[in-house]
Each structure stands twice: as C-alpha cells, then as structure tokens.
Protein backbone atom coordinates (compact mmCIF):
# COMPACT_ATOMS: atom_id res chain seq x y z
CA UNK A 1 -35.21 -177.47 -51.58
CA UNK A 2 -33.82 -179.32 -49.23
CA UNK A 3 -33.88 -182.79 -48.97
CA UNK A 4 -34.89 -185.94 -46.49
CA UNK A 5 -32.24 -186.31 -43.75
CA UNK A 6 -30.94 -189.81 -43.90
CA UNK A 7 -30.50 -190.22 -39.94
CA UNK A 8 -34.31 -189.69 -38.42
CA UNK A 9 -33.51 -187.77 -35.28
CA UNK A 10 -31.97 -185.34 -37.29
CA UNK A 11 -34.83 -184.63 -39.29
CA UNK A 12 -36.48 -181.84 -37.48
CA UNK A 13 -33.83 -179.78 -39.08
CA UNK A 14 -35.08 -180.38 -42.38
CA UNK A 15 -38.31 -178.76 -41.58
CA UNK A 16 -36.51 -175.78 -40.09
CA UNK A 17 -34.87 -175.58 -43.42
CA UNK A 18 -37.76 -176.10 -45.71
CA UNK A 19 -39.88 -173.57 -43.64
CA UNK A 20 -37.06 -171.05 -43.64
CA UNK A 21 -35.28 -171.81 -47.11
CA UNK A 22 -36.93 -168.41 -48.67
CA UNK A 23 -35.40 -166.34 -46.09
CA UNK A 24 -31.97 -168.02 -45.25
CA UNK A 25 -31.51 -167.87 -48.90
CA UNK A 26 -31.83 -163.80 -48.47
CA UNK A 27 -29.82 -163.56 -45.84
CA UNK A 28 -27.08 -165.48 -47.68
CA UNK A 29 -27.33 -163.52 -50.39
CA UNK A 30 -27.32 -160.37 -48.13
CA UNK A 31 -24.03 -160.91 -46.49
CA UNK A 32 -22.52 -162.53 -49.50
CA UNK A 33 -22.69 -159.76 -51.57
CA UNK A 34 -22.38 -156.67 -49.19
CA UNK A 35 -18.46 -158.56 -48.99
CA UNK A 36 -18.73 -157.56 -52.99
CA UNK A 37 -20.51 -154.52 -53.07
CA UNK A 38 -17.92 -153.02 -49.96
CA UNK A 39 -15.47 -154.09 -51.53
CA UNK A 40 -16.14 -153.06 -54.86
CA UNK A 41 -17.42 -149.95 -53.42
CA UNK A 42 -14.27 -149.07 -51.84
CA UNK A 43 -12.19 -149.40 -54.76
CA UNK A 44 -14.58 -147.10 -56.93
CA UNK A 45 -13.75 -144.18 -54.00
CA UNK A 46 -10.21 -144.67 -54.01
CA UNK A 47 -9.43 -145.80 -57.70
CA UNK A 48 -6.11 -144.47 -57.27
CA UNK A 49 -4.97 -146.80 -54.52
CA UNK A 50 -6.36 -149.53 -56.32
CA UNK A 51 -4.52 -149.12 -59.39
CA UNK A 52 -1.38 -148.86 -57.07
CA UNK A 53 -2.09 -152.29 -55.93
CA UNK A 54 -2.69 -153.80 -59.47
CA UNK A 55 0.72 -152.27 -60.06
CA UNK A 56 2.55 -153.83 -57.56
CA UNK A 57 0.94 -157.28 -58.87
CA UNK A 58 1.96 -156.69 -62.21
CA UNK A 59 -1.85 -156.34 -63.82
CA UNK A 60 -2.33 -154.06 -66.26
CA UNK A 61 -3.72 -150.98 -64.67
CA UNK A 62 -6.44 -150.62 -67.07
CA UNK A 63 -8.48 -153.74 -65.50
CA UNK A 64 -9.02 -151.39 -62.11
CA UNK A 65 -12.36 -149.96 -63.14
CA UNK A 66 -13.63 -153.25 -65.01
CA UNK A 67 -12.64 -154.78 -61.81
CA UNK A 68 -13.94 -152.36 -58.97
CA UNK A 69 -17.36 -151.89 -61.46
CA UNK A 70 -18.03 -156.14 -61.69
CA UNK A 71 -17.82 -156.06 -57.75
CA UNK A 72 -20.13 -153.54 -57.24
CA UNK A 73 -22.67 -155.34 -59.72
CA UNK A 74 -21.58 -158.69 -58.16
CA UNK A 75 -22.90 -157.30 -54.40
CA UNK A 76 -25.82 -155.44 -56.18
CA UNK A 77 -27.11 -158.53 -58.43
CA UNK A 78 -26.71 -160.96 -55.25
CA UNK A 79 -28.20 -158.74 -52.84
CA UNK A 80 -31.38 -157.92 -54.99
CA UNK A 81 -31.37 -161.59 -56.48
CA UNK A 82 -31.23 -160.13 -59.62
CA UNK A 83 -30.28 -162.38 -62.50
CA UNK A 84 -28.80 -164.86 -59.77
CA UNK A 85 -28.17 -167.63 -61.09
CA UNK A 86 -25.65 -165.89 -63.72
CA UNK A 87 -24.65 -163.47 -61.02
CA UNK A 88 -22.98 -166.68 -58.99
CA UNK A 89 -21.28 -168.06 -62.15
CA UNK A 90 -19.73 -164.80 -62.88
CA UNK A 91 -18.78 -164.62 -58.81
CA UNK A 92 -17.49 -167.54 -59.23
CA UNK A 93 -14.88 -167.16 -62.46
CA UNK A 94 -14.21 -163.60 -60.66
CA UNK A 95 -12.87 -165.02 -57.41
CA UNK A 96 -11.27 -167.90 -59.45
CA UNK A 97 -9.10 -165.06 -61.20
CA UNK A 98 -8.66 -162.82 -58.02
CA UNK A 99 -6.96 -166.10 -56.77
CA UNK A 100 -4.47 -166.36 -59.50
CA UNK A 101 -3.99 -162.49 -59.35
CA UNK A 102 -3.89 -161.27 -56.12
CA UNK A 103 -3.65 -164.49 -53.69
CA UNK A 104 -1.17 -166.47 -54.61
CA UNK A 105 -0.34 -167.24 -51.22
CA UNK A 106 2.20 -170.15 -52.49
CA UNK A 107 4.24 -167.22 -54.43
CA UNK A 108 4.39 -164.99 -51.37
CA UNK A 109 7.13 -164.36 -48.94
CA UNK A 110 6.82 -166.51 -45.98
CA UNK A 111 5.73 -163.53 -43.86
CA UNK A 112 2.97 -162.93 -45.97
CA UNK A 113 2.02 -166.39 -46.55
CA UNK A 114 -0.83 -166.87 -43.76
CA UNK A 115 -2.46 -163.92 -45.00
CA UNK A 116 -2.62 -164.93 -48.38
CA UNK A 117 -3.85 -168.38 -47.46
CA UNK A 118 -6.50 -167.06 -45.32
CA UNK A 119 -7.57 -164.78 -48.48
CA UNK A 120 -6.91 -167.99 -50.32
CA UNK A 121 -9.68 -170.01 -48.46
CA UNK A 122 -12.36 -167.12 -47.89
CA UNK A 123 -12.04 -167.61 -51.54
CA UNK A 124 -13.07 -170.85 -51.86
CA UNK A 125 -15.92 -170.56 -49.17
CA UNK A 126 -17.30 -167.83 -51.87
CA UNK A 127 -17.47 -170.31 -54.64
CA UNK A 128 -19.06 -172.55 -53.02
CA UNK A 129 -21.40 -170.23 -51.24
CA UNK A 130 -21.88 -169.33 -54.97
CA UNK A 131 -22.06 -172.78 -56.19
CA UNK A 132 -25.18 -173.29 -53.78
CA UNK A 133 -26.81 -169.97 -54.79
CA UNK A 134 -26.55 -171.25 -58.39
CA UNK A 135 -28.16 -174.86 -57.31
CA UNK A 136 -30.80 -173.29 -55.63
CA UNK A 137 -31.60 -169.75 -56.94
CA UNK A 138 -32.21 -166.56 -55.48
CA UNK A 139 -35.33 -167.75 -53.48
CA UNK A 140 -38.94 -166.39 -53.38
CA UNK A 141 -37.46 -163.10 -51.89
CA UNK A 142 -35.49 -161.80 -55.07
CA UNK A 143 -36.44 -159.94 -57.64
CA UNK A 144 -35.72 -162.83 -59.70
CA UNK A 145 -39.04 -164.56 -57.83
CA UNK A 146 -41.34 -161.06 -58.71
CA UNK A 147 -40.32 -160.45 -62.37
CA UNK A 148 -40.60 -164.23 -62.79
CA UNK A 149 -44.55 -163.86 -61.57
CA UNK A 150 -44.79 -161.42 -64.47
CA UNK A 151 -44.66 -163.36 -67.02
C-alpha cells in the first residue's frame, strides 16, 4: 500500500512499511477499536449512569442503548476486520455526532473547556485513523481477507 518516498534516504522506511503493512494494519485496528469496544462496553454495564449523562446533555434518553450497542459493534467490527471498510464510515459519522453531542468544548464553561478540547481532538485523530482504515482496508489479517478467499 504504501507508496515511493519522494526523498531517497528516507526510503528504507517504505520497505519497513510494505513488509509490515498486514500487521501494523492489525494492530491499528486492535487499539482503535478496544477505545470502542471499552467504551461501549462500559456503558452496556452501567446503562443507568449513562442515561444520566445523556440527561444532563439534553439527548433523549432513549438513544443510550442504540448508542452503547453501535460502540460495542464499532470495537468488535474493527478489531476482527469485519466489514471494515463500512465499519470506519460508520466510526466516522458516530464520532462526528459524539462531537456535536457530548464535546462541544466551545459551549462549555471555561473550566471545562481543556477537557472538552482534548476529547474534541482525540476525536478527530479517530476519523482520520478511520479515514485511513477505509483507504486501505482491514489488511490480510481480518476476517474481511479470509471470507474474501471464499469466494
């Protein structure tokens, strides 16, 4: 996948990350979604105190199990490379929304403000850790990669 490096003594990295790209690519997808499937994961055991928190953000309380449910099959899909291409495009409109829900950081009280800007920006590192999974794929260790030799 990836491509000639334009300055030649750099190039040895681009076979490190030719030779490697299969399992980088797992490993990405490994620690980007166990940040979903924790997550996710956490808010399916304590429902209750998740609901409290869509409360105090004004959301309607029903979206708490929709919510804590598409995490845990976020973490799941990205993990397993399951589906992954449509896993990071629905990781990606999911953190877009999370922003305009829950970090705000622009609408918070000053106090609160470098938190929320910190959640804020670990949001946009996940899209575009997602965007890249999307360009790319899930990588010859996925199950996308074995169901795919299947057919």
């Amino acid at each position: 996948m990836a491509t000639g490096n334009s300055h030649p003594q750099l190039s040895y990295t681009d076979g490190i990350a030719n030779s490697s790209a299969d399992l980088l690519l797992l490993i990405g997808r490994i620690l980007l979604g166990w940040l979903f499937l924790k997550a996710g994961w956490d808010k399916v055991m304590n429902i209750a105190g998740f609901t409290g928190y869509l409360t105090n953000l004004n959301v309607p309380t029903v979206l708490a199990w929709p919510a804590a449910i598409s995490e845990v099959v976020i973490g799941a899909a990205l993990i397993l490379g399951v589906a992954t291409r449509y896993a990071a495009l629905f990781t990606i409109v999911y953190v877009v929304i999370t922003i305009f829900v829950a970090h705000r950081y622009w609408d918070y009280p000053a106090a609160q403000q470098g938190n929320q800007f910190n959640h804020f920006q670990k949001n946009l590192a996940i899209i575009g850790g997602s965007l890249v999974l999307f360009v790319t794929g899930a990588g010859r260790f996925s199950l996308d990669a074995i169901l795919g030799k299947r057919r």
